[in-house]
Every structure is written in structure tokens, then in C-alpha cells.
N, C-alpha and C. Protein backbone atom coordinates (compact mmCIF):
# COMPACT_ATOMS: atom_id res chain seq x y z
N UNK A 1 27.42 -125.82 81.55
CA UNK A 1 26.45 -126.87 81.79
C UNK A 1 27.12 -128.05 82.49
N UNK A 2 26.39 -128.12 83.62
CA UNK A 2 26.87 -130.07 84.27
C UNK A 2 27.09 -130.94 83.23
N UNK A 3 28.30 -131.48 83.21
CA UNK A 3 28.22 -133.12 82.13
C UNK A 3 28.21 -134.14 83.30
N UNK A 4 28.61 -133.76 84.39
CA UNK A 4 28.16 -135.07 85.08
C UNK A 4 27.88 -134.71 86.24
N UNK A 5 26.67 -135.59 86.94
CA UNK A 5 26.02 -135.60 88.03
C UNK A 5 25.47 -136.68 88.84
N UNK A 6 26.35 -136.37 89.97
CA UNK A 6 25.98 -137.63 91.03
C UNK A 6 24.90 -137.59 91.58
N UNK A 7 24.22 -138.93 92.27
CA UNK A 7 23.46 -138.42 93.12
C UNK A 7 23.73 -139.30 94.28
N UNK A 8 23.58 -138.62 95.70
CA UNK A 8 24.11 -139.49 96.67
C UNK A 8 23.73 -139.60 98.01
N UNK A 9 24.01 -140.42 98.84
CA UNK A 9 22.58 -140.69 99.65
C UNK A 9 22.55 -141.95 100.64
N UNK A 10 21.96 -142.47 102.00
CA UNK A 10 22.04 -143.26 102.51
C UNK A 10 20.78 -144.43 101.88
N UNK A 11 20.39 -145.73 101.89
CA UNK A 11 19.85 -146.51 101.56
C UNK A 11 18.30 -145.90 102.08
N UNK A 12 16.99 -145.72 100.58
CA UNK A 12 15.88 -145.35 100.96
C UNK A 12 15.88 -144.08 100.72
N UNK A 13 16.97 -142.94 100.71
CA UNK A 13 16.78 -141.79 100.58
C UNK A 13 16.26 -141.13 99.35
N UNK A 14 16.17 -142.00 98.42
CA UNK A 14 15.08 -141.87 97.26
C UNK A 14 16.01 -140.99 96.37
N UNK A 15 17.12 -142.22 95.99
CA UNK A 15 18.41 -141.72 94.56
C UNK A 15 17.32 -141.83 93.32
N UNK A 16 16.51 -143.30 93.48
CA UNK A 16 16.14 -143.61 91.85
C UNK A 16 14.98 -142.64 91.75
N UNK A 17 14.47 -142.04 92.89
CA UNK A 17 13.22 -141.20 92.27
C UNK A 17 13.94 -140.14 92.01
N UNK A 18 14.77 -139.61 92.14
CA UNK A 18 16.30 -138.66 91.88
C UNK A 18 15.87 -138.46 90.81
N UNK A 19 16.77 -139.47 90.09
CA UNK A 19 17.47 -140.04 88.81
C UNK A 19 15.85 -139.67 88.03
N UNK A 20 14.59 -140.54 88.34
CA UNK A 20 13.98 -140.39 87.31
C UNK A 20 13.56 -139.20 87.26
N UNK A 21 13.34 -137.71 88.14
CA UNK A 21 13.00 -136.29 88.00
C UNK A 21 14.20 -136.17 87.18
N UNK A 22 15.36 -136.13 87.26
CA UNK A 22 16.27 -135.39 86.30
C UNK A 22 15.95 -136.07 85.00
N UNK A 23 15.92 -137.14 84.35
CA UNK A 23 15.73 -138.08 83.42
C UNK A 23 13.99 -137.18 83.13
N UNK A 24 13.27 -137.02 83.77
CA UNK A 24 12.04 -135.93 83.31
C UNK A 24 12.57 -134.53 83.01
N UNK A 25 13.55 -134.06 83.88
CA UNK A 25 13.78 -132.86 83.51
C UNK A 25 14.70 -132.71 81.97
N UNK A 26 15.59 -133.58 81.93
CA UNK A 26 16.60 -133.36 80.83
C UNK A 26 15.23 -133.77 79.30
N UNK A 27 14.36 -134.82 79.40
CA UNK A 27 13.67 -134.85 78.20
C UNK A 27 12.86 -133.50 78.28
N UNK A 28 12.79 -132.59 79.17
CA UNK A 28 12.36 -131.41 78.73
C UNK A 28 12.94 -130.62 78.16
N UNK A 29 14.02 -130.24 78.62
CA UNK A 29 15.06 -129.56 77.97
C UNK A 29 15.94 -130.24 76.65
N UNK A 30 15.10 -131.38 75.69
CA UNK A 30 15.66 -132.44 74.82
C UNK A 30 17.24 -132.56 74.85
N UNK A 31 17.60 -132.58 75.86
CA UNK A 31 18.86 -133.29 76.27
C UNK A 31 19.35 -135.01 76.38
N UNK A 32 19.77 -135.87 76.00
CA UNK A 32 19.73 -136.88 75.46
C UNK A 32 20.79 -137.36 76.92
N UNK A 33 20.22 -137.59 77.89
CA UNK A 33 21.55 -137.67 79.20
C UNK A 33 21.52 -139.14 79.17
N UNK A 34 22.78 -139.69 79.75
CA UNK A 34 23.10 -140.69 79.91
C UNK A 34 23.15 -141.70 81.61
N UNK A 35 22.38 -142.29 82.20
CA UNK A 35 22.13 -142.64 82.98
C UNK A 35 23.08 -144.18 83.46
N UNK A 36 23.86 -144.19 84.53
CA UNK A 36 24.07 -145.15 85.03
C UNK A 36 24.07 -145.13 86.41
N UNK A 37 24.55 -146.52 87.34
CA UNK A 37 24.82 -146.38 88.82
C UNK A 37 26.12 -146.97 89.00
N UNK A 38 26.77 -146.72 90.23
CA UNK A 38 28.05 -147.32 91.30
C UNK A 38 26.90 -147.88 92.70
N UNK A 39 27.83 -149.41 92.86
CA UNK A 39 28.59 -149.96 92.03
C UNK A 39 27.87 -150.37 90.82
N UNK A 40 28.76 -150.16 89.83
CA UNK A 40 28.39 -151.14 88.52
C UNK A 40 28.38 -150.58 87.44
N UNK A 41 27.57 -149.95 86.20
CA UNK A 41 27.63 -149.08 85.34
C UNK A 41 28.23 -150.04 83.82
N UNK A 42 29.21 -151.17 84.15
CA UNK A 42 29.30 -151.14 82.65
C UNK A 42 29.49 -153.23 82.77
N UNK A 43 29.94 -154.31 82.00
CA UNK A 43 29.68 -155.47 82.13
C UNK A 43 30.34 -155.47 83.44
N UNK A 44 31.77 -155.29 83.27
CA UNK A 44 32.50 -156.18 84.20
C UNK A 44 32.14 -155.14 85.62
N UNK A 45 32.06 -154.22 85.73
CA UNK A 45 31.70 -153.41 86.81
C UNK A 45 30.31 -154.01 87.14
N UNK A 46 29.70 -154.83 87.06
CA UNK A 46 28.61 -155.01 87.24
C UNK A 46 28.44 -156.45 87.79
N UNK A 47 29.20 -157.53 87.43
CA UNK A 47 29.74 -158.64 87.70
C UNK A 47 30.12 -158.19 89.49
N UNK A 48 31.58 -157.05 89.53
CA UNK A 48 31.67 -156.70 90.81
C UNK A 48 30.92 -156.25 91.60
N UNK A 49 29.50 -155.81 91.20
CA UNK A 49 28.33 -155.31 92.35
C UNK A 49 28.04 -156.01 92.82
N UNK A 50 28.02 -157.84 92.11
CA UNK A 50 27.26 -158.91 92.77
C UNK A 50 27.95 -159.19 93.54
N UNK A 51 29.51 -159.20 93.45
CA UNK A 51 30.02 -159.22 94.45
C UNK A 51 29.90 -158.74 95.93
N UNK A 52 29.73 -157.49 95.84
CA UNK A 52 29.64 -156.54 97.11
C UNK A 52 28.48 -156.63 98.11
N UNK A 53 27.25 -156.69 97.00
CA UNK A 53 26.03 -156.75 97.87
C UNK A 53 25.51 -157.94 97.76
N UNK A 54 25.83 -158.80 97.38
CA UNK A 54 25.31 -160.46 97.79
C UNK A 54 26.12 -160.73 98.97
N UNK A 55 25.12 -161.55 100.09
CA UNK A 55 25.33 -161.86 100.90
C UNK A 55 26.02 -163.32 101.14
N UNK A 56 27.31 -163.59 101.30
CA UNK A 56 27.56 -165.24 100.73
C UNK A 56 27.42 -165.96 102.39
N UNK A 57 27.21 -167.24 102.43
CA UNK A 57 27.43 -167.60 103.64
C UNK A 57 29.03 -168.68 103.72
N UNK A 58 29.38 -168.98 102.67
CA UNK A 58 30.68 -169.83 102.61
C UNK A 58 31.70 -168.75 102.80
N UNK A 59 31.84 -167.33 102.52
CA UNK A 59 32.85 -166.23 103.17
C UNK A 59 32.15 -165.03 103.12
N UNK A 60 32.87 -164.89 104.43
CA UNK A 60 32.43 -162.63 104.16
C UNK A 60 33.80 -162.47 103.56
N UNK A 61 33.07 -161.01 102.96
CA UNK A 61 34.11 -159.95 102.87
C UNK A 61 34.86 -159.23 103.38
N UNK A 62 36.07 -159.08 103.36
CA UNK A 62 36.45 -158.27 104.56
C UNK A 62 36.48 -156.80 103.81
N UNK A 63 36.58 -155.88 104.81
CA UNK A 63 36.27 -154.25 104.51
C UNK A 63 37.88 -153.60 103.73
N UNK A 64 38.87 -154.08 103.77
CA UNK A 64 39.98 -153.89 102.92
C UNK A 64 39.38 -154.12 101.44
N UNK A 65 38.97 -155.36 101.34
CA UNK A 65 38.82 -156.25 100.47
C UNK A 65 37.69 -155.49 99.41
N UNK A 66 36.53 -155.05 100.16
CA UNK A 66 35.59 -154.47 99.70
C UNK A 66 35.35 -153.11 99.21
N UNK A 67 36.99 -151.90 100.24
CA UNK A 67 37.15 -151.21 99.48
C UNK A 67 37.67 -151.22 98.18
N UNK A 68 38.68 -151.99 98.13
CA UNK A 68 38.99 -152.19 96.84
C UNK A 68 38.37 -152.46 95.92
N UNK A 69 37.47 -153.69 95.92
CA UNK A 69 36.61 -153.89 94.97
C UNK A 69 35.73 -152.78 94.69
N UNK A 70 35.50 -151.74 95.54
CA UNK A 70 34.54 -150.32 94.93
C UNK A 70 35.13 -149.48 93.69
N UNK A 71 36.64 -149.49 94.30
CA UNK A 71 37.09 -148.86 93.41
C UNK A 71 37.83 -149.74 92.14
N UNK A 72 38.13 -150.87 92.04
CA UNK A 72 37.96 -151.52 90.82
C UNK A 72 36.53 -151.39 89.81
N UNK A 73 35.79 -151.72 90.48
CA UNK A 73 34.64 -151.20 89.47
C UNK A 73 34.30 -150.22 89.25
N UNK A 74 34.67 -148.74 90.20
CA UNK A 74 34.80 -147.56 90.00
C UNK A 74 35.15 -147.03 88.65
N UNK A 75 36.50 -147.77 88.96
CA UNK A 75 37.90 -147.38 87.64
C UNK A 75 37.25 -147.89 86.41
N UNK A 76 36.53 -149.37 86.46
CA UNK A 76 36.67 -149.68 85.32
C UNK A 76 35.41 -148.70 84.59
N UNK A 77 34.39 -148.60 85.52
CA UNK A 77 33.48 -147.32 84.98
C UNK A 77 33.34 -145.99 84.31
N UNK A 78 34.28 -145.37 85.15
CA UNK A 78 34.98 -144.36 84.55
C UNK A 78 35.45 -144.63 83.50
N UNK A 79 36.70 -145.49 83.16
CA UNK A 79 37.26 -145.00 82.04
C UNK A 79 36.47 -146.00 80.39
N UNK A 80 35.66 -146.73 81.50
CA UNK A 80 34.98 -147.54 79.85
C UNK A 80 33.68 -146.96 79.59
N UNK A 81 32.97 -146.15 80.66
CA UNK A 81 31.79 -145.66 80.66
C UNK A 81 31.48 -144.00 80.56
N UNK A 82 32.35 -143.23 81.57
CA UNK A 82 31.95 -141.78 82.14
C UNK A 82 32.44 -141.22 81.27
N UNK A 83 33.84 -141.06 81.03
CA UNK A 83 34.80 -139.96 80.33
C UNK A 83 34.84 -140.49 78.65
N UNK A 84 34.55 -141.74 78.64
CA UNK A 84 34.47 -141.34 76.74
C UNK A 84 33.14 -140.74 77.03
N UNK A 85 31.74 -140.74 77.64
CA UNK A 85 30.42 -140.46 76.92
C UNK A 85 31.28 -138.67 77.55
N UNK A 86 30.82 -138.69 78.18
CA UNK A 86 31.83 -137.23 79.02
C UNK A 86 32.03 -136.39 77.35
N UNK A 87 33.56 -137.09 77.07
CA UNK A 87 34.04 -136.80 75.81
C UNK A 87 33.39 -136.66 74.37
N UNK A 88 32.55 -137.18 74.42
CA UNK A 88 31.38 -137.34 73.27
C UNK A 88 30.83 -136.20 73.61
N UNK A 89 30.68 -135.26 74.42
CA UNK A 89 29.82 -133.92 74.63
C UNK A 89 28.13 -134.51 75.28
N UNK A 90 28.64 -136.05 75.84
CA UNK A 90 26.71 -136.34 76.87
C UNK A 90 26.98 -135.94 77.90
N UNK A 91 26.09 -135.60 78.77
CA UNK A 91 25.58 -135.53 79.96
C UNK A 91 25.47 -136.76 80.67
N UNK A 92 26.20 -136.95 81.61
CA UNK A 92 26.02 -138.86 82.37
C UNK A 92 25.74 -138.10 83.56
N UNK A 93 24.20 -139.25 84.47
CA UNK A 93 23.98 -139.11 85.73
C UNK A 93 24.39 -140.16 86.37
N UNK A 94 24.64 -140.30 87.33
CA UNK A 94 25.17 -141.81 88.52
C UNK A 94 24.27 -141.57 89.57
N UNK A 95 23.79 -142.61 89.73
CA UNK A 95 22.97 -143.26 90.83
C UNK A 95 24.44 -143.37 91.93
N UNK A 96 25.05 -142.65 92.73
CA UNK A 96 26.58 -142.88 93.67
C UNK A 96 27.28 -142.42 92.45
N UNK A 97 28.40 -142.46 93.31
CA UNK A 97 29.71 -141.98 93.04
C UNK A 97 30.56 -142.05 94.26
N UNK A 98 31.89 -141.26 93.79
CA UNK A 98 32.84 -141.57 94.98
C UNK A 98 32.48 -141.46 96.10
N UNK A 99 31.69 -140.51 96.54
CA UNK A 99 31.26 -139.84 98.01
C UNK A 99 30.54 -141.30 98.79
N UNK A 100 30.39 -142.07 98.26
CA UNK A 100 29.40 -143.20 98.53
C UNK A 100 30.42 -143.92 99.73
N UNK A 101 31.81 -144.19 98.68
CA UNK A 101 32.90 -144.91 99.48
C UNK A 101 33.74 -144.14 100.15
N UNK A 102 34.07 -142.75 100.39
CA UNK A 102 34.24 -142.30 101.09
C UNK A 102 33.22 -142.35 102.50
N UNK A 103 31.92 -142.33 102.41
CA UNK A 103 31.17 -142.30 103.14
C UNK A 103 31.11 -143.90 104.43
N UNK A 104 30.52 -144.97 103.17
CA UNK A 104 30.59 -145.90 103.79
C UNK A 104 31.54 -147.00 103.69
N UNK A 105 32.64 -146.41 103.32
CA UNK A 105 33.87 -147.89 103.92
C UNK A 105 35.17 -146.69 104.70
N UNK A 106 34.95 -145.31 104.47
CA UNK A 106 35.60 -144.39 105.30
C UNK A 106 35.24 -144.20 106.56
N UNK A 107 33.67 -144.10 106.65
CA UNK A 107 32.96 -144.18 108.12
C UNK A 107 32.46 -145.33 108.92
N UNK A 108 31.62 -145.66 107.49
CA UNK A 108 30.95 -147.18 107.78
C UNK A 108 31.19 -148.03 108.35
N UNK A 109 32.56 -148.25 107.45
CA UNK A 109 33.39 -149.37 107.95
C UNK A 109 34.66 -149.22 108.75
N UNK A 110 34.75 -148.14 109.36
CA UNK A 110 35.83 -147.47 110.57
C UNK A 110 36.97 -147.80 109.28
N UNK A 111 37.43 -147.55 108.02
CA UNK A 111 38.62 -147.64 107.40
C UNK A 111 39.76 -146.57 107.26
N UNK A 112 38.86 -144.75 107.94
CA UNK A 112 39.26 -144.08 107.98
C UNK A 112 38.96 -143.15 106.86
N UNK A 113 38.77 -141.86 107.13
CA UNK A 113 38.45 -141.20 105.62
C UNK A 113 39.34 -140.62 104.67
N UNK A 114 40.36 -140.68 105.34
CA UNK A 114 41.60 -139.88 104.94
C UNK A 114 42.27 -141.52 104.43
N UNK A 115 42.53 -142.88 104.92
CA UNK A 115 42.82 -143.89 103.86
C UNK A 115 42.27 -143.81 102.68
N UNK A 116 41.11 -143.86 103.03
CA UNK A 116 39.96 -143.86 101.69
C UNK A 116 40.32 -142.82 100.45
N UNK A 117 40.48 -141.68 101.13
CA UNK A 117 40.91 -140.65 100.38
C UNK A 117 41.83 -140.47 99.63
N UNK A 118 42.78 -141.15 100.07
CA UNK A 118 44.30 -141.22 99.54
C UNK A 118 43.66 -142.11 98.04
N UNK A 119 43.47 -143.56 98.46
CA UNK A 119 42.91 -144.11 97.22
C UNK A 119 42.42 -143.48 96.25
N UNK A 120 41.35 -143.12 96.74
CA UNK A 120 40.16 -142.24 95.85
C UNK A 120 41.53 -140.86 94.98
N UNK A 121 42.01 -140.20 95.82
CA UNK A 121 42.91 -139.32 94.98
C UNK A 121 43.85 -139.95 93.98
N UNK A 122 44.47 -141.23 94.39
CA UNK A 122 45.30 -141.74 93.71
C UNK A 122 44.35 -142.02 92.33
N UNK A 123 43.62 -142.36 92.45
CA UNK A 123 42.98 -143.37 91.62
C UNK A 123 42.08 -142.23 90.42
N UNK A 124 41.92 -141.40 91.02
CA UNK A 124 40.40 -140.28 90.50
C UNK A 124 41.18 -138.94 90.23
N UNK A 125 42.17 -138.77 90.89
CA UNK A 125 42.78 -137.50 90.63
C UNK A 125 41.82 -136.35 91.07
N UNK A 126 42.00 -135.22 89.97
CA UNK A 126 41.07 -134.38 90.07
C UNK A 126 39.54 -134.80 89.19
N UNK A 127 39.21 -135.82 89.11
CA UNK A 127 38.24 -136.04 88.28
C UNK A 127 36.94 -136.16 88.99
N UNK A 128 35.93 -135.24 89.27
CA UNK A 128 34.62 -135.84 89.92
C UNK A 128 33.83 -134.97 89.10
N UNK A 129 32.28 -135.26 90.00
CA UNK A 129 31.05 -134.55 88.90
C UNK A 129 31.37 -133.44 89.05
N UNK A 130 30.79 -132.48 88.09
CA UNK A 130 30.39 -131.37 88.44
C UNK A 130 29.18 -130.83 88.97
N UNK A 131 28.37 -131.93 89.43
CA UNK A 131 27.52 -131.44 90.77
C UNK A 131 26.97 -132.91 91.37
N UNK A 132 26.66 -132.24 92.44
CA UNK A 132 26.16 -133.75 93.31
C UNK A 132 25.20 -133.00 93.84
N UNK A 133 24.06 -133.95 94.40
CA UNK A 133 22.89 -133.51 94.95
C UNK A 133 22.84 -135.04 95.73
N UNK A 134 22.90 -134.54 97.02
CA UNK A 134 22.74 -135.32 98.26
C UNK A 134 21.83 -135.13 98.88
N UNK A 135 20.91 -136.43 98.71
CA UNK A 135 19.46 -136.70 99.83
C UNK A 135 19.93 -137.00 100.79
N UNK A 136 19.83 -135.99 101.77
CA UNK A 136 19.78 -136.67 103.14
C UNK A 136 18.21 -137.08 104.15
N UNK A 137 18.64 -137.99 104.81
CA UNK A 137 18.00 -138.65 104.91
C UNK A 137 18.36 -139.35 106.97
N UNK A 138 17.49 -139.33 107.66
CA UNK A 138 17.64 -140.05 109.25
C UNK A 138 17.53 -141.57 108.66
N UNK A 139 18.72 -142.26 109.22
CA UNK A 139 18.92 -143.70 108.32
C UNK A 139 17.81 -144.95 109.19
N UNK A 140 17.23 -144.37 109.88
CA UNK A 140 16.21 -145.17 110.61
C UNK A 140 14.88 -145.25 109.72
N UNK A 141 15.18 -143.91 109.51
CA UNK A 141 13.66 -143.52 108.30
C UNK A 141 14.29 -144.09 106.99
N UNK A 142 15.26 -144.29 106.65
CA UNK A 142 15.64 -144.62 105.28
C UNK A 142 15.63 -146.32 105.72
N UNK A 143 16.03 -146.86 106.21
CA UNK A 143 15.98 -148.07 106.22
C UNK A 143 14.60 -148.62 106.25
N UNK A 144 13.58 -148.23 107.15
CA UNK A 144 12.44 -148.12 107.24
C UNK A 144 11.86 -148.50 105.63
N UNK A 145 11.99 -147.87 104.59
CA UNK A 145 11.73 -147.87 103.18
C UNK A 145 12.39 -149.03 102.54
N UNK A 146 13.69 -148.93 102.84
CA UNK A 146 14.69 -149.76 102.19
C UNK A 146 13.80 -151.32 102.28
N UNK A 147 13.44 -151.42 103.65
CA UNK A 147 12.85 -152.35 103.96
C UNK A 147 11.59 -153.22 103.30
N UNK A 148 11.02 -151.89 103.15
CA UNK A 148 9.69 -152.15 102.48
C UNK A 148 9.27 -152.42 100.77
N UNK A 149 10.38 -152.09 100.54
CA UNK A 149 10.66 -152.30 98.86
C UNK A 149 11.34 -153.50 98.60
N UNK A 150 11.87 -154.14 99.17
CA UNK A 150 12.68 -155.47 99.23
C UNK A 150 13.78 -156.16 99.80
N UNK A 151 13.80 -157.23 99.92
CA UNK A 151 14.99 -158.30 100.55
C UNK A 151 16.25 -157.26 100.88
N UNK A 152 16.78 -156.94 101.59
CA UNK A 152 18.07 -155.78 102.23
C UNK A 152 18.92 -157.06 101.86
N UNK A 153 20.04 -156.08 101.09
CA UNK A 153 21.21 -156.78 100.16
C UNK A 153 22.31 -156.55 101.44
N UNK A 154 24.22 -157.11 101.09
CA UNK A 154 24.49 -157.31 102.38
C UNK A 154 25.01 -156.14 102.72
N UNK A 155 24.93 -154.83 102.02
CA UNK A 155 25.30 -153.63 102.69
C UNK A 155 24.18 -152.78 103.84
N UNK A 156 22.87 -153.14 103.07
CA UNK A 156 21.74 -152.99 103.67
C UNK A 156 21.25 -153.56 105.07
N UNK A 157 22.04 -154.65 105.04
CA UNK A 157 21.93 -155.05 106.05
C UNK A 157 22.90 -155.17 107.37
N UNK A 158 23.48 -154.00 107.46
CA UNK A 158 24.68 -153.68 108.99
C UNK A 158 23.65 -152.88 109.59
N UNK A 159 24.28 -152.80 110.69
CA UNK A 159 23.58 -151.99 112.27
C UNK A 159 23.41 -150.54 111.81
N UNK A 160 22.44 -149.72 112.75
CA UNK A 160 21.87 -148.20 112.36
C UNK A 160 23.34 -147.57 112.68
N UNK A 161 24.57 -147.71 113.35
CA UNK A 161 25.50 -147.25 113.33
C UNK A 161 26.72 -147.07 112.13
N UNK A 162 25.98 -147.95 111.70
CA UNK A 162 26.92 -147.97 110.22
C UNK A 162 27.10 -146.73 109.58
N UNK A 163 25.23 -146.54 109.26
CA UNK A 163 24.42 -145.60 108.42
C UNK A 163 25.01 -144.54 109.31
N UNK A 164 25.11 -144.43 110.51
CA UNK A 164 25.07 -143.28 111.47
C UNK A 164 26.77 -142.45 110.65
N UNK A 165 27.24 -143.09 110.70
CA UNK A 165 28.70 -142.89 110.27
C UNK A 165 29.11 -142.46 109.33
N UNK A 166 28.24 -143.50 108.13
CA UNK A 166 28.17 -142.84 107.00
C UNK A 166 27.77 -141.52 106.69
N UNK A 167 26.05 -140.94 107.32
CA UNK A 167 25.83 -140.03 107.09
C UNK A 167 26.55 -139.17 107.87
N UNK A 168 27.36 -138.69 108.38
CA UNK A 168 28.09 -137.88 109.82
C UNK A 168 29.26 -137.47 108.09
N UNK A 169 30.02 -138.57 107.06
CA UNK A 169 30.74 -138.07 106.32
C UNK A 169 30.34 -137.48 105.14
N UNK A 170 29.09 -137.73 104.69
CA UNK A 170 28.36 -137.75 103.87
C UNK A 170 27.74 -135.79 104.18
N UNK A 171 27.51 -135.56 105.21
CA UNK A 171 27.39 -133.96 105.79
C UNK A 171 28.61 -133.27 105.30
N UNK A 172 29.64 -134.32 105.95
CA UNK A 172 31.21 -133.07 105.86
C UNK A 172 31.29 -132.69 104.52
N UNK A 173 31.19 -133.63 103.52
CA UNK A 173 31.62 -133.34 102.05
C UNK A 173 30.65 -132.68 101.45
N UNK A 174 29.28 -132.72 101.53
CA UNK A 174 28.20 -131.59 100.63
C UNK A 174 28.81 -130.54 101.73
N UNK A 175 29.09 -130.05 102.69
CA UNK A 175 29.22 -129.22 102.73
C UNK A 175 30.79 -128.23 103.12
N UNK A 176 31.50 -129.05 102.17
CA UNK A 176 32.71 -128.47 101.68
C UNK A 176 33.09 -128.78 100.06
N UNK A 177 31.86 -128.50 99.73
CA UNK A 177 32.19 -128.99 98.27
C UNK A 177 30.81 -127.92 97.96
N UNK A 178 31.80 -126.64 97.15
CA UNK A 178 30.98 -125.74 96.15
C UNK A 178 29.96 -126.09 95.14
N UNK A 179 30.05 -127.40 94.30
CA UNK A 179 29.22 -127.94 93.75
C UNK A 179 28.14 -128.70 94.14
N UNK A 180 28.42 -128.89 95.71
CA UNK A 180 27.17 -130.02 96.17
C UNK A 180 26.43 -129.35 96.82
N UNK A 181 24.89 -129.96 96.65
CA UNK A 181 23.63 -129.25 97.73
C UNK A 181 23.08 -130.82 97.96
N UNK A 182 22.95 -130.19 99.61
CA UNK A 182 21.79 -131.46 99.87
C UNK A 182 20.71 -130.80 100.20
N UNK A 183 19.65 -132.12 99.93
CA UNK A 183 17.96 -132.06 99.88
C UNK A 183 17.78 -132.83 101.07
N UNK A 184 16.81 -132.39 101.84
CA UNK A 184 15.98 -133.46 103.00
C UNK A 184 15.24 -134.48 102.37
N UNK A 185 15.58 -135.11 102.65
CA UNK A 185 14.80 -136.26 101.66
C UNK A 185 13.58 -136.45 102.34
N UNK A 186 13.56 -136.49 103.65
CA UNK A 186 12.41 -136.99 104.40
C UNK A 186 11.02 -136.00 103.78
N UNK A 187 11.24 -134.80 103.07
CA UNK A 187 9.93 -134.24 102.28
C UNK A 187 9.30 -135.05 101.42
N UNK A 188 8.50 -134.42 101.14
CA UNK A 188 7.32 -135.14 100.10
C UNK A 188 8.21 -135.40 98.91
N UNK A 189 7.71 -136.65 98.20
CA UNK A 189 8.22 -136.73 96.58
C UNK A 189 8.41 -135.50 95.70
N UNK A 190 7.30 -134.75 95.89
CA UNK A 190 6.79 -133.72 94.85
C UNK A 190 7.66 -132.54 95.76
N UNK A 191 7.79 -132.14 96.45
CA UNK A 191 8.81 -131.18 97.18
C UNK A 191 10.16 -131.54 97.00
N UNK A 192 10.83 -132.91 96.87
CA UNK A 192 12.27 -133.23 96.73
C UNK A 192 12.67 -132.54 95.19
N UNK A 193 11.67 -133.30 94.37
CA UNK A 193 11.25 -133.18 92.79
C UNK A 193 11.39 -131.88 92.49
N UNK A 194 11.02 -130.90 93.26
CA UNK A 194 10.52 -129.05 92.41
C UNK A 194 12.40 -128.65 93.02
N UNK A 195 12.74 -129.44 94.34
CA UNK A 195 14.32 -128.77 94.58
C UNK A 195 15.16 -129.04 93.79
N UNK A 196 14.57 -130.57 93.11
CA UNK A 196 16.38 -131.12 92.21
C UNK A 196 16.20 -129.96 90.97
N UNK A 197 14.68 -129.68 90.32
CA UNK A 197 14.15 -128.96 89.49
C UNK A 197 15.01 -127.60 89.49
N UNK A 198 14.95 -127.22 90.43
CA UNK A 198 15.22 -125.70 90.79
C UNK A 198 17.08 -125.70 91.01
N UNK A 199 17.79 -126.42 91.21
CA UNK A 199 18.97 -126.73 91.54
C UNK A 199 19.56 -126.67 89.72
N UNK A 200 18.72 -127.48 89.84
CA UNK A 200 19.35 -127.59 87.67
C UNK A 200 19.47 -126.57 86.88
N UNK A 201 17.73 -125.50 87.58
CA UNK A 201 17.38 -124.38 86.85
C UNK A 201 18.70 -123.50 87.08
N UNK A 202 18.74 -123.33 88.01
CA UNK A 202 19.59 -122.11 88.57
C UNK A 202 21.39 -122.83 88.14
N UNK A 203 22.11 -123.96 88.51
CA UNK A 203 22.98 -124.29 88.56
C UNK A 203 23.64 -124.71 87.54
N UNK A 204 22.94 -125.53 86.33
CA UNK A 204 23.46 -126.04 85.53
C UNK A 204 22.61 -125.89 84.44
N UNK A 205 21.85 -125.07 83.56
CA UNK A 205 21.61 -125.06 82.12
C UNK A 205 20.58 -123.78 82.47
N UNK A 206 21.46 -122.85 82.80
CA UNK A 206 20.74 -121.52 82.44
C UNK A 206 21.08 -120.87 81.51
């Protein structure tokens, strides 16, 4: 059985309607799963989200600066949040995970994916979910949404090339990674919904 599962995705690609089909699926199967997101997940990891996606006008961030801070709140998530519940025998889902910052401060932010990587290995080891399910998503059409649901925070708000970049790394890794499937997100709610359905059925609690 999955104990942990990412979900991952460009802005709009519809993580939280994700999150709430599995969160329907697991109270079917009376599974008691544990739900958080990156960035953020526990106090002080959460303090650092405001960091990232508030937009300040007295300084930017610089993209060194900001990888790091992903993976500070990463770390502190993991080990105060994921791997004790992990250890307790729960099931934890994440709204992101690593693939996020590999994606967008490896592509996004031209930092390189293989820098990124090094971090991420140093830091994560062999430790990731045991499945990810990646909405993909055309980031024109995802922004499009992003838009329409509210005020674009300051990641939300870089050029369609950003997204372009991101998703270009975000391809490579679902599809060199045995555990990951991606979904078109651009389908109907109720069509994304019956795939994450069917992914669980077959993959993780048969």
C-alpha cells in the first residue's frame, strides 16, 4: 500500500480537487490519511511559504535564495511532519513535493536540474513518495484558472515561459519514474476524478 503520495502539477492544474477525490476515496476505503502541502505542512514550514509566495516590494528574492528556502521548509516537513506520521503506519498526501522544485527553480528559474538535484539528493536521500500523480496541464490554460480563483501570489506571477520550463521537467520525471502517472488535467473534473480513482484501485490498495 502507498504511505505517501504526492500530487504535482503546474498552477490551476487542479492539485486541491486532487487531494479532495483521494481524501473521498481513502474515507471509502476507512483509511484515516493524513493530508498536507509544500511549501509548508507544519508551523515553521509554513511561516517559510509566506516567505516565498508573498510578493514584497522593499526586496525580491533571489532564485539561490529561494531554492534554499524550499528546501528548508522541505526538511523541516519531512522530518517533523512526513516520516514520524509515515512511521506511525498513516498514509500522508502532499499537495507538491520535491518534483515541484526540481521543476520550478531547476527549469523555472534556469538554476539547472542537475544543481537542484544534487541538493534534493543530499538533503532527501533515497526518501520520496511512493507514488505521484501529475496533472498536467498547457500553463496558459492553467494560469487562465489560477487567475480566476484569485490574486496570483509571487510565483504565480512570472512569464508563460517560466511555466513552459517547468512543465518540459515536470514530463522528464513522471516519465522516468516507475511510480509516477500523469493525468491531463485539461479533462473534465469527473474524468480526472474516475483516473486518480482507478490509479489507487489498481496501484496502491488492492
Amino acid at each position: 500500500m502507498a504511505n505517501f503520495i504526492a500530487i504535482e502539477g503546474l498552477e490551476g492544474a487542479g492539485k486541491s480537487t486532487a487531494v479532495n477525490t483521494i481524501k473521498s476515496y481513502m474515507a471509502s476505503k476507512n483509511i484515516n490519511a493524513l493530508y498536507t502541502r509544500e511549501p509548508g505542512g507544519t508551523f515553521l514550514a509554513e511561516k517559510i511559504r509566506s516567505l516565498l509566495i508573498t510578493p514584497y516590494q522593499e526586496e525580491s528574492l533571489c532564485d539561490d535564495a529561494e531554492m534554499l528556502l524550499m528546501y528548508a521548509s522541505r526538511m523541516q516537513h519531512v522530518n517533523q511532519f512526513i516520516k514520524p506520521a509515515i512511521n506511525q503506519g498513516r498514509v500522508v498526501v502532499s499537495d507538491r513535493f520535491n518534483w515541484s522544485s526540481l521543476a520550478y527553480q531547476g527549469g523555472g528559474r534556469k538554476l539547472s536540474f542537475e544543481k537542484v538535484k544534487q541538493l534534493n539528493d543530499l538533503l532527501l536521500g533515497d526518501f520520496s513518495p511512493s507514488l505521484t500523480i501529475y496533472l498536467d496541464i498547457d500553463p496558459e490554460i492553467g494560469l487562465q484558472r489560477a487567475r480566476s480563483r484569485n490574486a496570483l501570489d509571487r510565483i504565480e506571477q512570472e512569464k508563460i515561459d517560466f511555466f513552459n520550463r517547468a512543465r518540459d521537467i515536470f514530463l522528464t520525471l513522471v516519465d522516468n519514474d516507475k511510480n509516477a502517472f500523469s493525468i491531463d488535467a485539461s479533462e473534465s473534473v469527473e474524468h480526472v476524478s474516475q483516473l486518480i480513482n482507478d490509479i489507487l484501485n489498481k496501484y496502491c490498495f488492492t
